[in-house]
N, C-alpha and C. Protein backbone atom coordinates (compact mmCIF):
# COMPACT_ATOMS: atom_id res chain seq x y z
N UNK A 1 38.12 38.56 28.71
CA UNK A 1 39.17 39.00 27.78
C UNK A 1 38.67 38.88 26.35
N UNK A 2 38.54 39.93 25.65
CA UNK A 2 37.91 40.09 24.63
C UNK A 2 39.28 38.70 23.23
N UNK A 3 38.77 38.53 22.43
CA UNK A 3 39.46 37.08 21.72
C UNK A 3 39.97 38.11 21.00
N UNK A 4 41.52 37.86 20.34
CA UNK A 4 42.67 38.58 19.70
C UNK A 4 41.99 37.92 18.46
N UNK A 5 41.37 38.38 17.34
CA UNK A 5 40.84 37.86 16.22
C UNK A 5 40.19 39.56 15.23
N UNK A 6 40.64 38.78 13.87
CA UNK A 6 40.21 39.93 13.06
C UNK A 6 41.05 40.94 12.49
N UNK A 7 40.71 42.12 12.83
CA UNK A 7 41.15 43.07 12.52
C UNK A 7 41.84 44.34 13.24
N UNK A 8 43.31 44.42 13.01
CA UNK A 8 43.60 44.85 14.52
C UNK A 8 44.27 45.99 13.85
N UNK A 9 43.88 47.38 14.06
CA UNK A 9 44.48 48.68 13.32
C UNK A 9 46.02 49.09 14.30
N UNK A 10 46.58 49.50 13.62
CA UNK A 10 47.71 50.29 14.41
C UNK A 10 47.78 51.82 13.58
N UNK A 11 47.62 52.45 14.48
CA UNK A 11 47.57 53.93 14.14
C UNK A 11 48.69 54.40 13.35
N UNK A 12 48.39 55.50 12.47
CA UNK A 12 49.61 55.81 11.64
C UNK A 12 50.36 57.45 12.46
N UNK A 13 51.57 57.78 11.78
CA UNK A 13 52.40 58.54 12.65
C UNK A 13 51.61 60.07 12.14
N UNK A 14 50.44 60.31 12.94
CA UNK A 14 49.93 61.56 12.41
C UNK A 14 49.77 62.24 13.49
N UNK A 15 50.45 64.07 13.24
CA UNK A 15 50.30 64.43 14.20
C UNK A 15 49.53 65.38 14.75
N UNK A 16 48.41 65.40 13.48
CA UNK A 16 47.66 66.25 13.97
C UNK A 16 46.34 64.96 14.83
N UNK A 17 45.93 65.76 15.78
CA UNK A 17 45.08 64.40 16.76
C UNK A 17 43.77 64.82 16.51
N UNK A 18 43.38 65.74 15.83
CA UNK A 18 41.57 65.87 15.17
C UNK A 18 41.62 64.78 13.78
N UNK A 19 42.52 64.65 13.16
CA UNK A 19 42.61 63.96 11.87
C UNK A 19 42.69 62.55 12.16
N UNK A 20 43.78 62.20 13.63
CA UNK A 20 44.00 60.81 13.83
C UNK A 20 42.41 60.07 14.37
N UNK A 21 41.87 60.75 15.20
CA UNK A 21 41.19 60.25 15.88
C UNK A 21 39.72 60.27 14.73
N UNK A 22 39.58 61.09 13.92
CA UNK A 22 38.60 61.00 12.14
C UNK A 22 38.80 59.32 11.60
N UNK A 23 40.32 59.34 11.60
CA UNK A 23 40.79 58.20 10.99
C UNK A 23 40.08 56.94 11.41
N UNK A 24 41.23 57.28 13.16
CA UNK A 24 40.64 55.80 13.66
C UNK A 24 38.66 55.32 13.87
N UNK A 25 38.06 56.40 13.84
CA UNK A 25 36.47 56.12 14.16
C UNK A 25 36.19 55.33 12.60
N UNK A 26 36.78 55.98 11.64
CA UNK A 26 36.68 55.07 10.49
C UNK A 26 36.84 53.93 10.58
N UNK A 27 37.78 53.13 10.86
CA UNK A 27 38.40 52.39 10.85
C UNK A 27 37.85 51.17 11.94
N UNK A 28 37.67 51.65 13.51
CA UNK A 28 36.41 50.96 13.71
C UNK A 28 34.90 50.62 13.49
N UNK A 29 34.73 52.26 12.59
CA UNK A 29 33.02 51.96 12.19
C UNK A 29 33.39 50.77 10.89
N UNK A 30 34.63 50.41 10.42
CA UNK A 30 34.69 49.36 9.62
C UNK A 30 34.53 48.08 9.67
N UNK A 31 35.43 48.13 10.92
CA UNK A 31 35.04 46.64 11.66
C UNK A 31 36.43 46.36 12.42
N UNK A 32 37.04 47.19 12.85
CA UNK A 32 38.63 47.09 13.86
C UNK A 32 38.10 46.29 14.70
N UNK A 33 38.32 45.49 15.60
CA UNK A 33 38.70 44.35 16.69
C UNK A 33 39.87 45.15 17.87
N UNK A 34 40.84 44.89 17.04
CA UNK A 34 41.71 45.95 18.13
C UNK A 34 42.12 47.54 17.36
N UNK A 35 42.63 47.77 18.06
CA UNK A 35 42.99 49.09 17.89
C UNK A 35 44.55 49.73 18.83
N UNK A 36 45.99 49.51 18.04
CA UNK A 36 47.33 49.95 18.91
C UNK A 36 47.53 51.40 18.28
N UNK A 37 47.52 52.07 19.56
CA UNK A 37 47.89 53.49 19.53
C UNK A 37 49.35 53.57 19.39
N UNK A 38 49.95 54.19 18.02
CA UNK A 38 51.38 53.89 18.18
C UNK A 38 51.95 55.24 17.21
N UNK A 39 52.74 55.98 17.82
CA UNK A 39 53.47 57.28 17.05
C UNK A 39 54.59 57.35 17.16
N UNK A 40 55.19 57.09 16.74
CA UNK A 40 57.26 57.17 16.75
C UNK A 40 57.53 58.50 16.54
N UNK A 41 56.66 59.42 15.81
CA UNK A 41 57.40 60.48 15.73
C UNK A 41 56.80 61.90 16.46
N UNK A 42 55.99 61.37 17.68
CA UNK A 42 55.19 62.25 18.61
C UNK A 42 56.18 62.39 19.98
N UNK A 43 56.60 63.83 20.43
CA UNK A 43 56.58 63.67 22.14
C UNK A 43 55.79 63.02 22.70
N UNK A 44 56.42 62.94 24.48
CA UNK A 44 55.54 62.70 25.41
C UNK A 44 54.42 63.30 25.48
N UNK A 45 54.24 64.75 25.40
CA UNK A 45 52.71 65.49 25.23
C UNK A 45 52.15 65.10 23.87
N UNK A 46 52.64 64.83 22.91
CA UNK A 46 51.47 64.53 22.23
C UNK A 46 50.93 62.99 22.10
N UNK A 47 51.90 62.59 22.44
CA UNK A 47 51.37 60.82 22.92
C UNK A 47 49.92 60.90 23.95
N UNK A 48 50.61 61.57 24.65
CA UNK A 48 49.27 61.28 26.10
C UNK A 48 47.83 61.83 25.33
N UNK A 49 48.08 63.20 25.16
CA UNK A 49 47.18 64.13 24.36
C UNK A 49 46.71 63.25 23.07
N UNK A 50 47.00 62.41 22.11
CA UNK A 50 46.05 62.01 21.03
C UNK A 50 45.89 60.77 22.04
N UNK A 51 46.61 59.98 22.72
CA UNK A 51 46.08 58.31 23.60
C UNK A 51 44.71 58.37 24.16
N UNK A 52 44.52 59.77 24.85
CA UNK A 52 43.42 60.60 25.65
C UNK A 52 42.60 60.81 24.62
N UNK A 53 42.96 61.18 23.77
CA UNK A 53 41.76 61.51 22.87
C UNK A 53 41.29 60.17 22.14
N UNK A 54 41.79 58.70 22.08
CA UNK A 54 41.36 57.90 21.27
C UNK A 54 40.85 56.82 22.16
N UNK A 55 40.63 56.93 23.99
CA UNK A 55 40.54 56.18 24.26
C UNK A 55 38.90 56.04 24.61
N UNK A 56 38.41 57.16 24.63
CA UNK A 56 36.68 57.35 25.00
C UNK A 56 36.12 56.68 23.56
N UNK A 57 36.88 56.77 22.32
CA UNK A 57 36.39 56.59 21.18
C UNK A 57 36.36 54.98 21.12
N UNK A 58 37.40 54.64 21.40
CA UNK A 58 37.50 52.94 21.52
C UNK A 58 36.45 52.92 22.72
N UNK A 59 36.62 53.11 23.53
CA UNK A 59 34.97 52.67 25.01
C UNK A 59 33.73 52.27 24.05
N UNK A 60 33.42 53.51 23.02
CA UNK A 60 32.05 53.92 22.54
C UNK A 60 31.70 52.68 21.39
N UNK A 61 32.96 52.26 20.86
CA UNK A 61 32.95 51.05 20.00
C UNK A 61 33.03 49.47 20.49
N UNK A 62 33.90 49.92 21.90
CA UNK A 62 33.63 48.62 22.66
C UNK A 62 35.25 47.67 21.99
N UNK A 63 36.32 48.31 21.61
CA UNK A 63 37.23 48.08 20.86
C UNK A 63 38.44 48.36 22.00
N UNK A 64 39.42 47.76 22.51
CA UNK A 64 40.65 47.75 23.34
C UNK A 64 41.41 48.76 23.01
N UNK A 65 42.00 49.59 23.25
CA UNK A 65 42.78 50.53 22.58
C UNK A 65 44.26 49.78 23.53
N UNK A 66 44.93 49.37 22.82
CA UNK A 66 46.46 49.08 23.43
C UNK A 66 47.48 50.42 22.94
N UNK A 67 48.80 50.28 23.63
CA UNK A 67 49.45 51.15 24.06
C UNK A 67 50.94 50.55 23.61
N UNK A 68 51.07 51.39 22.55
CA UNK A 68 52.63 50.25 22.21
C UNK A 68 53.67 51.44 22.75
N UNK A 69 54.67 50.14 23.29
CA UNK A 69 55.58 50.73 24.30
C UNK A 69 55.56 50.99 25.72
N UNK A 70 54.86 52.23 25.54
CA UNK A 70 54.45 52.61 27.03
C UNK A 70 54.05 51.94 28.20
N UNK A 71 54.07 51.49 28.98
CA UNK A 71 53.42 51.05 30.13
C UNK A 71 53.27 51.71 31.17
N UNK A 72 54.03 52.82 31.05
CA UNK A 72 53.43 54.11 31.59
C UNK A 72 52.07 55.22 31.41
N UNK A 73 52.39 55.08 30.05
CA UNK A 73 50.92 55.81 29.65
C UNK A 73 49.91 54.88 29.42
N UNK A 74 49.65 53.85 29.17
CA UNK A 74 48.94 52.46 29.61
C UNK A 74 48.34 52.65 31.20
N UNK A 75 49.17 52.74 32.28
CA UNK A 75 48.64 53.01 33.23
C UNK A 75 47.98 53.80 33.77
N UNK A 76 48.73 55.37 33.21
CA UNK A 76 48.22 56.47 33.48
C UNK A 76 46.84 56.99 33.10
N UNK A 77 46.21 56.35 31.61
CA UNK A 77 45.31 56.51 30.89
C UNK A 77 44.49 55.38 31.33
N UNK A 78 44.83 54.32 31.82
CA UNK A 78 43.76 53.31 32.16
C UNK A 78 43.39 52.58 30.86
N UNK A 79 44.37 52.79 30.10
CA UNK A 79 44.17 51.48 28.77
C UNK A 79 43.97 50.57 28.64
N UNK A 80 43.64 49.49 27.89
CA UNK A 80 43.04 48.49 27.82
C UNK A 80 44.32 47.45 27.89
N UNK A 81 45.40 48.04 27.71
CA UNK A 81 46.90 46.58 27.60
C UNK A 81 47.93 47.83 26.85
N UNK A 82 49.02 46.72 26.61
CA UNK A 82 50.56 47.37 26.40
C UNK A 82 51.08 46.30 25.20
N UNK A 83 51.31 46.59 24.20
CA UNK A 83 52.44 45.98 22.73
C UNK A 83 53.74 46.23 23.62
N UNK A 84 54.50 45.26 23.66
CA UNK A 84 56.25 45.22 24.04
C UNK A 84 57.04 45.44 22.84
N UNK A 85 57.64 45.75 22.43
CA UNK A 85 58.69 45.03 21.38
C UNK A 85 60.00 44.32 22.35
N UNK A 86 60.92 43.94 21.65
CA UNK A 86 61.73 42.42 22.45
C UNK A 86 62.75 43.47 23.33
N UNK A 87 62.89 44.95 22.89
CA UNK A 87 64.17 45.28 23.80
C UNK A 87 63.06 46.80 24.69
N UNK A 88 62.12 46.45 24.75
CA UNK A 88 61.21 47.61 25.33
C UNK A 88 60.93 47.32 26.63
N UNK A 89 61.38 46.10 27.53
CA UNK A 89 61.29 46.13 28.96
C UNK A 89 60.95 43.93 29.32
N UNK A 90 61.45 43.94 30.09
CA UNK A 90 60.78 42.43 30.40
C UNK A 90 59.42 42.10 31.00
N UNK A 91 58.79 41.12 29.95
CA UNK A 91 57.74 40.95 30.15
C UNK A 91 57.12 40.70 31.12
N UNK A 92 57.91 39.92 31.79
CA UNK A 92 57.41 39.47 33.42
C UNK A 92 57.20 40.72 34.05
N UNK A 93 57.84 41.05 34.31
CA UNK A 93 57.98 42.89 35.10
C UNK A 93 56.81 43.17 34.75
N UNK A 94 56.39 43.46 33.70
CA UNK A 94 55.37 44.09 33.18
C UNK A 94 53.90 43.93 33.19
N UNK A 95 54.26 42.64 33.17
CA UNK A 95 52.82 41.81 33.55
C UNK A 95 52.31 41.83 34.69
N UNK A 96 53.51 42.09 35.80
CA UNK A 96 53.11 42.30 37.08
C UNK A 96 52.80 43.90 37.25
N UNK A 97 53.91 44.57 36.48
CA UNK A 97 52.71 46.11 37.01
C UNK A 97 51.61 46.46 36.39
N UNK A 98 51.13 45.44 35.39
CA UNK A 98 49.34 46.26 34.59
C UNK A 98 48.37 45.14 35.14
N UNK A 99 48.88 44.00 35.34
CA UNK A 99 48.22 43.49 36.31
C UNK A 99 47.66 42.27 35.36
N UNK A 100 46.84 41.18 35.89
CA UNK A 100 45.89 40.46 35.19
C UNK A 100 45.03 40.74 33.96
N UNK A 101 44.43 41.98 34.95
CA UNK A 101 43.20 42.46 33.45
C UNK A 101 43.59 43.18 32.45
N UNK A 102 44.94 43.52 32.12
CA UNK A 102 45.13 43.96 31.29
C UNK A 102 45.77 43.12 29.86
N UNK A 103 45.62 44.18 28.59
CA UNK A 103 45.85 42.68 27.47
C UNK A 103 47.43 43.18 27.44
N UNK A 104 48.64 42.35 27.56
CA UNK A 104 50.23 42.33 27.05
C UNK A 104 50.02 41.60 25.76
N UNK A 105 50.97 42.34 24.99
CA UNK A 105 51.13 41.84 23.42
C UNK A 105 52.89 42.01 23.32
N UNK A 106 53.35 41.12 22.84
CA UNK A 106 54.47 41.10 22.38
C UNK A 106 55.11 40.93 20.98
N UNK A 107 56.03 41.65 20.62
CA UNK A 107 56.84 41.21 18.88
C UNK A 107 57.63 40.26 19.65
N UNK A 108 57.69 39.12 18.49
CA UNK A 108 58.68 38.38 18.54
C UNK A 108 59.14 37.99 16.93
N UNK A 109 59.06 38.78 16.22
CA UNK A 109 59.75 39.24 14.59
C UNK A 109 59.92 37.80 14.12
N UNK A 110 60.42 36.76 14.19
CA UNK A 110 60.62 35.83 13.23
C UNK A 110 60.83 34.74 14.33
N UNK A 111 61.18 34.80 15.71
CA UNK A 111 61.63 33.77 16.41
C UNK A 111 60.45 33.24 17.51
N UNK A 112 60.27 32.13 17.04
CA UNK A 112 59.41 31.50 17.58
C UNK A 112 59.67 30.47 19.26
N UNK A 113 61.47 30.80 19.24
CA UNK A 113 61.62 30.90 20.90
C UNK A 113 60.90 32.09 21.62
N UNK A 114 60.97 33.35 20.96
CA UNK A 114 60.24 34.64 21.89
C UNK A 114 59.15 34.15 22.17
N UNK A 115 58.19 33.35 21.00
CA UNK A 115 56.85 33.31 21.21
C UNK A 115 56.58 32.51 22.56
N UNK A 116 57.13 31.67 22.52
CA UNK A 116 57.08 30.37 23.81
C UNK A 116 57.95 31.34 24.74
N UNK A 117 59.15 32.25 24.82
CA UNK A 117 59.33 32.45 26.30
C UNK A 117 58.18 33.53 26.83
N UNK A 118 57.53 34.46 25.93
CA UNK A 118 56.32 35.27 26.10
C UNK A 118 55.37 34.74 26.87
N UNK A 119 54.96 33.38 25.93
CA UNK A 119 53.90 32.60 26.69
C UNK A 119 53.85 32.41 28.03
N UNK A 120 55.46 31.54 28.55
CA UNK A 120 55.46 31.52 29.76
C UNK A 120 55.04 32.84 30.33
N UNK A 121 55.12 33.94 30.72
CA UNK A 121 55.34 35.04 31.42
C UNK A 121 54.02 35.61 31.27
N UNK A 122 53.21 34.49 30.77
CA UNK A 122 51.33 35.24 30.68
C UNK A 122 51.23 36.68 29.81
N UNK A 123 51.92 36.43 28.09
CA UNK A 123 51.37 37.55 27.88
C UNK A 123 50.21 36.94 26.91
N UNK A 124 49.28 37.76 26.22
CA UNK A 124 47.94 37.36 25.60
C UNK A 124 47.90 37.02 24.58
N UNK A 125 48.73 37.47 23.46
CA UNK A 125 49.39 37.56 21.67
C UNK A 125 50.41 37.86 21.95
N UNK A 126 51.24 36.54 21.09
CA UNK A 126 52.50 37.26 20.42
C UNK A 126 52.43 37.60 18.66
N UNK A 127 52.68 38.80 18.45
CA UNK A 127 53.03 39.00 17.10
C UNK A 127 54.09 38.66 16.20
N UNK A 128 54.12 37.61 14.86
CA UNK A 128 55.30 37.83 13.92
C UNK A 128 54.97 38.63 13.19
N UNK A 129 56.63 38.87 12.52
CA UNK A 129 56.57 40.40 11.41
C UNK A 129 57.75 40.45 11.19
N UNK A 130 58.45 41.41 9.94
CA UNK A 130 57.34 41.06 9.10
C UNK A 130 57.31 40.08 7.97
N UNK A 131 55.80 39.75 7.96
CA UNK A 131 55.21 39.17 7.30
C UNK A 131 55.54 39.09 5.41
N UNK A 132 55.43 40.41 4.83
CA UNK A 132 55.83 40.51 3.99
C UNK A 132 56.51 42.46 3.80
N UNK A 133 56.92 42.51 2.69
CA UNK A 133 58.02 43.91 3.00
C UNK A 133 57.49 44.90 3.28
N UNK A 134 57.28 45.56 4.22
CA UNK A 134 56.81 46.58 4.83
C UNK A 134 58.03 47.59 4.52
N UNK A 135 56.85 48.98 4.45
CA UNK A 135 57.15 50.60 4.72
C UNK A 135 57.42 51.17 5.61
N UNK A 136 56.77 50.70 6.97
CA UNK A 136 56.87 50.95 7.87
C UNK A 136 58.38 50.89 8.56
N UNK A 137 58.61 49.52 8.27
CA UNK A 137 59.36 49.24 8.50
C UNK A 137 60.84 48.34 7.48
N UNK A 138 60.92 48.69 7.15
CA UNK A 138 61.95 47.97 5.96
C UNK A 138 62.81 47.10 5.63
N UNK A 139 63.74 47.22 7.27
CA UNK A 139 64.73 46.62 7.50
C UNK A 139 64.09 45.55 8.63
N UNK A 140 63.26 45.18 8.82
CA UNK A 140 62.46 44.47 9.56
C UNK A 140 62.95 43.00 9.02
N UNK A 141 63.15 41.67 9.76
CA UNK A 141 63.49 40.53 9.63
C UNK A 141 62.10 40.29 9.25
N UNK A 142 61.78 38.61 8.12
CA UNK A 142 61.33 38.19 7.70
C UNK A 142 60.73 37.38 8.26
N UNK A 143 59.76 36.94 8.75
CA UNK A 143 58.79 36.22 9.23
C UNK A 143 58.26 35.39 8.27
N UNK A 144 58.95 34.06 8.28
CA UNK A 144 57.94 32.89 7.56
C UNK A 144 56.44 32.57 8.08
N UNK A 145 55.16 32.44 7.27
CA UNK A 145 54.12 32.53 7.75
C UNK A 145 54.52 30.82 8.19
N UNK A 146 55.14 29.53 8.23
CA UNK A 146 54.93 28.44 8.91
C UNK A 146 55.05 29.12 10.67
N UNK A 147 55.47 29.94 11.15
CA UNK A 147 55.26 30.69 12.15
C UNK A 147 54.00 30.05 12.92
N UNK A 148 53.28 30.59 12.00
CA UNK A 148 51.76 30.86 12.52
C UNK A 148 50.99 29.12 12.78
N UNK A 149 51.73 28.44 11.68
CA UNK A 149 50.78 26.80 12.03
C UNK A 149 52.01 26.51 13.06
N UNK A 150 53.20 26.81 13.50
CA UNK A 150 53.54 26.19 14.46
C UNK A 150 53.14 26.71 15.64
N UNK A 151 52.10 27.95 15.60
CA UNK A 151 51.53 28.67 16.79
C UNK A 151 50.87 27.39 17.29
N UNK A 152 49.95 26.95 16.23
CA UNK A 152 48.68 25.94 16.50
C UNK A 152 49.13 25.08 17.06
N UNK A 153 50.40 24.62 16.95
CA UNK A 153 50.62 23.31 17.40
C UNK A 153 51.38 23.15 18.77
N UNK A 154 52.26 24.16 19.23
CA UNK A 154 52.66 24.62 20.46
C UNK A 154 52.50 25.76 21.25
N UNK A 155 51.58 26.53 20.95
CA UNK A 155 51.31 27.73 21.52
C UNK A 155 49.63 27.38 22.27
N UNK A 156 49.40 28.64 23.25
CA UNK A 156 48.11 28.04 23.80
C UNK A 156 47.50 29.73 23.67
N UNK A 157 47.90 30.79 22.69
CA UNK A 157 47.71 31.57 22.60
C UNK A 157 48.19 32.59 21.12
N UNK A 158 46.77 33.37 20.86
CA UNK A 158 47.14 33.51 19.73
C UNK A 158 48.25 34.50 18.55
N UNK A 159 48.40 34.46 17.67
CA UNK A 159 49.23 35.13 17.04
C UNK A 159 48.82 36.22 15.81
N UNK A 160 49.45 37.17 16.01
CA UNK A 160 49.50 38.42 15.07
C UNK A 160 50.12 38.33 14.27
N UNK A 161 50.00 38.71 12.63
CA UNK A 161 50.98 38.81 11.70
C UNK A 161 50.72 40.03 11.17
N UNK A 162 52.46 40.29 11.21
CA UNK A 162 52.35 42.37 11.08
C UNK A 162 53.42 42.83 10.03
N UNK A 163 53.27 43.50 9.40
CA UNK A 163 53.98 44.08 8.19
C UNK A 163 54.07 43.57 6.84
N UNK A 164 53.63 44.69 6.24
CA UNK A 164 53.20 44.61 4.83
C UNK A 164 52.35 44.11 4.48
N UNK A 165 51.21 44.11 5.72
CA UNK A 165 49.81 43.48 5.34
C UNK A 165 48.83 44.48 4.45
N UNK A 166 48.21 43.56 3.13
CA UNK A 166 47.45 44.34 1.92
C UNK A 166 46.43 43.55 1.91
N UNK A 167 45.17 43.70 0.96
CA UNK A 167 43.97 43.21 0.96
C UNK A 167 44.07 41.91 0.54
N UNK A 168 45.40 42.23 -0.41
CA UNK A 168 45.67 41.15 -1.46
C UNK A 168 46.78 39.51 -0.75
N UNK A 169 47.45 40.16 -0.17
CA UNK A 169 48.42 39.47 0.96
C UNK A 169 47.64 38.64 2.08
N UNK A 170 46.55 39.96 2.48
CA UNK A 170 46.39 38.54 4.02
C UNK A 170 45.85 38.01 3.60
N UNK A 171 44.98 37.32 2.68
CA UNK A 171 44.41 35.86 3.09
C UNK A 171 45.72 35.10 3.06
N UNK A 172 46.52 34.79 2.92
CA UNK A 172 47.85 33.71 3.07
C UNK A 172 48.09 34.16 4.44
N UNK A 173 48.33 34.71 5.26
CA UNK A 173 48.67 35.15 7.07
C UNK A 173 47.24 34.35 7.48
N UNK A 174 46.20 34.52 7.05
CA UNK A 174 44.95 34.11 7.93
C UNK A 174 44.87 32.56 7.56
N UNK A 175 45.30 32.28 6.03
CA UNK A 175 45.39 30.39 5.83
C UNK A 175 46.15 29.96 7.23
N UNK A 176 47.48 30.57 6.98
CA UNK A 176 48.63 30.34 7.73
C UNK A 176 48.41 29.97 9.26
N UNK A 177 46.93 30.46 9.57
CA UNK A 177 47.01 30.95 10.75
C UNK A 177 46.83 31.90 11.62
N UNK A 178 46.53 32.85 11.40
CA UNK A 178 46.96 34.12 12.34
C UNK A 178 45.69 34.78 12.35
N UNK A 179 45.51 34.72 13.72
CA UNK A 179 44.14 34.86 14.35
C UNK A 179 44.34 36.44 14.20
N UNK A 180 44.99 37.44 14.17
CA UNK A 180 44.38 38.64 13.47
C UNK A 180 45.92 38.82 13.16
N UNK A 181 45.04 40.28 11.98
CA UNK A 181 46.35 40.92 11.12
C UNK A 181 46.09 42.20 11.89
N UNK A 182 47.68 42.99 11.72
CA UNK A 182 48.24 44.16 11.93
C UNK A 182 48.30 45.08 10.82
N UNK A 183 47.37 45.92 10.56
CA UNK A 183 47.65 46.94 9.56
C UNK A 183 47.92 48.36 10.09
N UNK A 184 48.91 48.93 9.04
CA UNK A 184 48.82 50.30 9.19
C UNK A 184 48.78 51.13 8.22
N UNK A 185 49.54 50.83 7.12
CA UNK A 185 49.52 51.42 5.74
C UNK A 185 48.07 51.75 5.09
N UNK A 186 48.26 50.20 4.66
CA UNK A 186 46.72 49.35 3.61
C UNK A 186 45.62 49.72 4.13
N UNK A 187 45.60 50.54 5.46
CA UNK A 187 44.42 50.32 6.14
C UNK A 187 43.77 52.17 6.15
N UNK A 188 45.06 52.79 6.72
CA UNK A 188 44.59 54.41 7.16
C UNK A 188 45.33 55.32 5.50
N UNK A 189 45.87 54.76 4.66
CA UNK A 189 46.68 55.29 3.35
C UNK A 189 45.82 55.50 2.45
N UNK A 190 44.18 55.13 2.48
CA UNK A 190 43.04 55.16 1.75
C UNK A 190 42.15 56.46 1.44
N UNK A 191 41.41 56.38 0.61
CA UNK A 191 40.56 57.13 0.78
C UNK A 191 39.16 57.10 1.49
N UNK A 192 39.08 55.67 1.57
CA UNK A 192 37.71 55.32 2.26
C UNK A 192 38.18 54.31 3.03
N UNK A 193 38.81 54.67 4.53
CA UNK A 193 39.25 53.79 5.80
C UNK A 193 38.09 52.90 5.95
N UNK A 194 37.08 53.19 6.13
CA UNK A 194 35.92 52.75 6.98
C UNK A 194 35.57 51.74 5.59
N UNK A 195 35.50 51.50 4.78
CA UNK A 195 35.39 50.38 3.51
C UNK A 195 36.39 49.43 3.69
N UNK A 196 38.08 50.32 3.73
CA UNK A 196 38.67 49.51 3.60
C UNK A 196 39.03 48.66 4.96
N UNK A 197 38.45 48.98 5.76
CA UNK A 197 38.14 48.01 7.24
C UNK A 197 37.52 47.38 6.99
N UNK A 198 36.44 47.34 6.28
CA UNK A 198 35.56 46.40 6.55
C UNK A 198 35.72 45.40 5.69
N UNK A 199 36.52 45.45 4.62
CA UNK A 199 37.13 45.01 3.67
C UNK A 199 38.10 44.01 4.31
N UNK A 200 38.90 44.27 5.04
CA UNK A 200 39.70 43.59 6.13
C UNK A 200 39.23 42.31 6.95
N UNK A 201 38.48 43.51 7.86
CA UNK A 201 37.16 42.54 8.54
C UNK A 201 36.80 41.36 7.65
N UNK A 202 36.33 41.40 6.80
CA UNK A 202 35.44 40.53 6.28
C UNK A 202 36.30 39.23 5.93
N UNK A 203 37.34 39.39 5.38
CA UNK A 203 38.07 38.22 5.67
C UNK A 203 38.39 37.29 6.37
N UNK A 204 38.24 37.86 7.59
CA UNK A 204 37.31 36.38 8.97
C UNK A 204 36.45 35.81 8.50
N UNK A 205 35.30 36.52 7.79
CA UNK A 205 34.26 35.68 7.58
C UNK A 205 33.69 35.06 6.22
N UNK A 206 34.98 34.88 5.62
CA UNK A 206 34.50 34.31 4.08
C UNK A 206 35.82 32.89 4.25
């Protein structure tokens, strides 16, 4: 099981899939770790159709491509794991149909009971968020980064911190704790993705 650490992209809502999949190769030639395929504002055909198209690209980088939501198209595509959010299906269930080898990721937005009932039910990361005020999301509950040191101290697995993550912002999520960040804005909103990944990246290692 590859270690939840670093730099973990979440795709932005684009619908053209020659441009998304430009993006994301940026973004791992930067230094992505993970990589969540995620479009809110795509059909079913174009979900499958850009998932398909981004998943040979993640193989070639050696990078997980997860599947937020779906656990259908997770299966169907042979993806690397499934993002839950808290009202998107029960985890247990879920864990039993993708099986062992696959990576489960869960939101648990500010409550650090989700994180511990997640745990039980064997999923791999739980994510808080958000972090600070996100675009994405707006109306999103507030996630105190003490979150993340109470990961360390009762959790046996690691944690994501997601929304409104900037170049300038995460080092306080990574003090805090949080074995990788969630970008989507700060990350694909650039002109030079593949810099500003690595830019990201590199904050593990300083």
């Amino acid at each position: 099981m590859l270690k939840i650490r670093g730099l973990y992209a979440i795709t932005p809502d684009e619908p053209n899939t020659s441009v998304l999949v430009a993006k994301v190769e940026a973004a791992l030639q930067g230094g992505t770790n993970l990589l969540q395929y995620r479009n809110k504002q795509a059909n079913h055909k174009l979900l499958t159709q850009q998932a398909r198209a981004l998943l040979p690209l993640c193989k070639q980088y050696n990078v997980p491509l997860i599947i937020n939501d779906s656990v259908k198209l997770c299966l169907t595509l042979d993806a690397d794991g499934v993002h839950i959010g808290a009202d998107d299906g029960n985890l247990a269930e879920i864990r039993s149909r993708i099986g062992k080898d696959k990576i489960l990721g869960a939101s648990c937005y500010n409550r650090f009971d989700l994180a511990l009932s997640a745990q039980q039910v064997g999923v791999d990361y739980v994510a808080f968020g958000a972090c600070f005020a996100s675009s994405t999301k707006p109306n999103a509950p507030v996630a105190n980064l003490d979150l993340f040191k109470r990961t360390h101290e009762k959790l046996q697995i690691p944690a994501v911190a997601i929304g409104g993550i900037t170049l300038t912002n995460a080092p306080l999520a990574i003090q805090a704790g949080a074995s990788a960040i969630a970008v989507i804005n700060a990350l694909f909103n650039v002109s030079d993705i593949k810099l500003q990944a690595h830019h990201f990246a590199a904050l593990y290692h300083t």
